[in-house]
Protein backbone atom coordinates (compact mmCIF):
# COMPACT_ATOMS: atom_id res chain seq x y z
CA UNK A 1 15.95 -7.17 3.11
CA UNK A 2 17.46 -9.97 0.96
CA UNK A 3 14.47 -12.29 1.87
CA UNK A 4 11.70 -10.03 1.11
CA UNK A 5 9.41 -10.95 -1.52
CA UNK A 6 6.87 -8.25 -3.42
CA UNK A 7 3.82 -9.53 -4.59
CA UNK A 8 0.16 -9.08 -5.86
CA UNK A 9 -2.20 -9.02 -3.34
CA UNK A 10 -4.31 -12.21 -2.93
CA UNK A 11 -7.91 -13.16 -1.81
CA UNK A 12 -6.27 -15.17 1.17
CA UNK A 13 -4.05 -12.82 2.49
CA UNK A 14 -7.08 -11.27 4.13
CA UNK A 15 -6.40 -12.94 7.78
CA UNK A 16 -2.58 -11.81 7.39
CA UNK A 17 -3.51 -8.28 6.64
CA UNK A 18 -6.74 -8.17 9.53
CA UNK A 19 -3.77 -9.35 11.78
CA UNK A 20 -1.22 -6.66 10.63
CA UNK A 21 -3.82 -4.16 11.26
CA UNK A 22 -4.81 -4.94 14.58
CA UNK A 23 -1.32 -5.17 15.42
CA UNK A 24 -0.62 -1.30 14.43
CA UNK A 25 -4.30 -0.22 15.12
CA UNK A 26 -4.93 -2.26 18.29
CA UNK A 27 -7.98 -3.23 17.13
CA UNK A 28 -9.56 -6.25 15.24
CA UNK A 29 -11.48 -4.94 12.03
CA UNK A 30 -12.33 -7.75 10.06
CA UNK A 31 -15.63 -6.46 8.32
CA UNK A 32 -13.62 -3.50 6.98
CA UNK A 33 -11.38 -5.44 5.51
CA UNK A 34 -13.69 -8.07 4.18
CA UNK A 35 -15.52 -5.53 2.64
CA UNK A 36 -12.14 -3.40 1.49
CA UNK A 37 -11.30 -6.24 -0.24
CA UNK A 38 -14.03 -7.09 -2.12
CA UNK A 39 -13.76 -3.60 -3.51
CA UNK A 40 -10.29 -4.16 -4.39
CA UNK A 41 -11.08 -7.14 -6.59
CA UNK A 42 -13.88 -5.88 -8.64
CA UNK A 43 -11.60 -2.40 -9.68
CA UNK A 44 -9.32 -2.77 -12.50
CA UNK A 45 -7.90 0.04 -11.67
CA UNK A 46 -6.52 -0.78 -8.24
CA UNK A 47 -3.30 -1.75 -7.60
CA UNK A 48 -2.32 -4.03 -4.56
CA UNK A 49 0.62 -5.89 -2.97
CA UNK A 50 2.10 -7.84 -0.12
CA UNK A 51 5.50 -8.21 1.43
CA UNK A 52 6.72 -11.75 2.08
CA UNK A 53 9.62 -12.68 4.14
CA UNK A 54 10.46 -16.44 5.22
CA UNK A 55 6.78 -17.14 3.67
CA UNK A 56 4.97 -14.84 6.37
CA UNK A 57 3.00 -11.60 5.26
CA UNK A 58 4.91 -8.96 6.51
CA UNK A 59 3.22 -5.64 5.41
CA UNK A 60 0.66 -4.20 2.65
CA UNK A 61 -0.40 -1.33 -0.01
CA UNK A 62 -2.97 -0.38 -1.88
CA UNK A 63 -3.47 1.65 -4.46
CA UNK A 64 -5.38 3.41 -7.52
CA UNK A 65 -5.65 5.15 -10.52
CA UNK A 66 -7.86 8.40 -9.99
CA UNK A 67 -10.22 7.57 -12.73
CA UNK A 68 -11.36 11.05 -13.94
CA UNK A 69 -13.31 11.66 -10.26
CA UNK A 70 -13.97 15.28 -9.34
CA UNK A 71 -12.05 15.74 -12.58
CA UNK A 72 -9.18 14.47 -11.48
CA UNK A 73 -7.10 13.24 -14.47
CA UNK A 74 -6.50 9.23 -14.62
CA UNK A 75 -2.28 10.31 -14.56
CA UNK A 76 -3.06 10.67 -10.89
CA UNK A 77 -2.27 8.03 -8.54
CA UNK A 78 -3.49 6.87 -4.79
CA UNK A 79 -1.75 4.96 -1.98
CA UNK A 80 -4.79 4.26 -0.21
CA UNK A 81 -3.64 2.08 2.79
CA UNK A 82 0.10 0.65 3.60
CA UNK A 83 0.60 -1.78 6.25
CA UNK A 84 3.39 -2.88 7.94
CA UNK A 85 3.94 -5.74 10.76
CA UNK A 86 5.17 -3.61 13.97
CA UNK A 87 8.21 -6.60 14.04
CA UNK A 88 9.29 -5.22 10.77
CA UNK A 89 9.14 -2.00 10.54
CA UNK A 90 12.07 0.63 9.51
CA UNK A 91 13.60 -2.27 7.80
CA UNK A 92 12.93 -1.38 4.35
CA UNK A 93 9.08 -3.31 3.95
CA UNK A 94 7.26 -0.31 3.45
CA UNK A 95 9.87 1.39 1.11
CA UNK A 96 9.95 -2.14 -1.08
CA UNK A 97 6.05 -1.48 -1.21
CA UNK A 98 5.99 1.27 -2.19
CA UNK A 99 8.69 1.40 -4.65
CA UNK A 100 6.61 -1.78 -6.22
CA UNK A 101 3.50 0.34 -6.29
CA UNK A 102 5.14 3.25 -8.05
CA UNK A 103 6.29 1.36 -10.87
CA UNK A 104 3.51 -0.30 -11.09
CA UNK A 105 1.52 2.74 -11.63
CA UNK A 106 4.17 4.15 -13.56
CA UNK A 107 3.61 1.45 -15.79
CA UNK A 108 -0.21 2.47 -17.18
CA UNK A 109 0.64 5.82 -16.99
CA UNK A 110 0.35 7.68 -13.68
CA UNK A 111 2.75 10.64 -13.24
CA UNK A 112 1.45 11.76 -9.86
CA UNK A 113 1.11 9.80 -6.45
CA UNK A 114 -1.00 11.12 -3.57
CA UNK A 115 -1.66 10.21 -0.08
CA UNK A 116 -3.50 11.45 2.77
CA UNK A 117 -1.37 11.97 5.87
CA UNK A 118 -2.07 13.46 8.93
CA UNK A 119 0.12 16.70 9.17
CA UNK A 120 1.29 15.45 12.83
CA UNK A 121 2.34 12.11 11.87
CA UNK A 122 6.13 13.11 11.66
CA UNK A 123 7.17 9.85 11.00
CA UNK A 124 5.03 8.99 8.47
CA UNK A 125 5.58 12.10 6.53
CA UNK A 126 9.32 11.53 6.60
CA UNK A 127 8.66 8.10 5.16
CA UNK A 128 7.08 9.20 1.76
CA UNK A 129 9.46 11.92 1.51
CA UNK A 130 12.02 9.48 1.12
CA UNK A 131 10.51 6.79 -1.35
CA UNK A 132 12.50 7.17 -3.81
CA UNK A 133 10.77 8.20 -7.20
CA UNK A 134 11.35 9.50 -10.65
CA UNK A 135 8.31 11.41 -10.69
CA UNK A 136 7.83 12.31 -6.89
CA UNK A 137 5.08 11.33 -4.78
């Protein structure tokens, strides 16, 4: 998508994402994400964008560092939530984000990337087996 623009999360995208999730969710969950969000911003270890195109959110992800939980090394990465607009879907938005959110966590050192996935979700599962990624995901 020539158009499409990557960036950091912000404080006001909150309505855009609430209305993104609805859309895929059918249903409105604005307290989650108020309160997801205020999480986000108080972590230095988290790791968010957005996906822009023509100046219109378009889709989501966030992610983090592991931070020694469970013992869980901090080389171990997390997409916890990615979001995309139903209206563009398999048109590269989710790929862009995610790409973005590898090298950022690349970047301060994270060699692994999970994700939770239900095994069913076919579609989903074929998705992050094809972001592309020098150290897997």
């Amino acid at each position: 998508m020539e158009n499409l623009k990557i960036r950091p999360l912000k404080e006001d995208d909150l309505d855009a994402i609430i209305e993104i999730d609805q859309k895929v969710l059918g249903e409105k969950r604005k307290e989650y994400w108020e309160k997801k969000l205020e999480r986000v911003a108080g972590k230095s270890t988290q790791t968010c964008f957005v996906a822009e195109l023509e100046g219109k959110i378009a889709g989501f992800i966030l992610g983090d560092v592991s931070g020694w939980e469970f013992g869980v090394p901090d080389t171990i990465g997390w997409i916890d939530i990615l979001g995309v607009d139903p209206l563009h879907q398999k048109k590269g938005v989710a790929t862009a984000l995610a790409n973005e959110l590898i090298k950022s966590l690349n970047a301060v050192g994270v060699k692994t990337i999970y994700t939770l996935v239900s095994w069913d979700d076919w579609d989903l599962l074929q998705f992050f087996r094809s972001v592309d990624s020098p150290e897997g995901i």
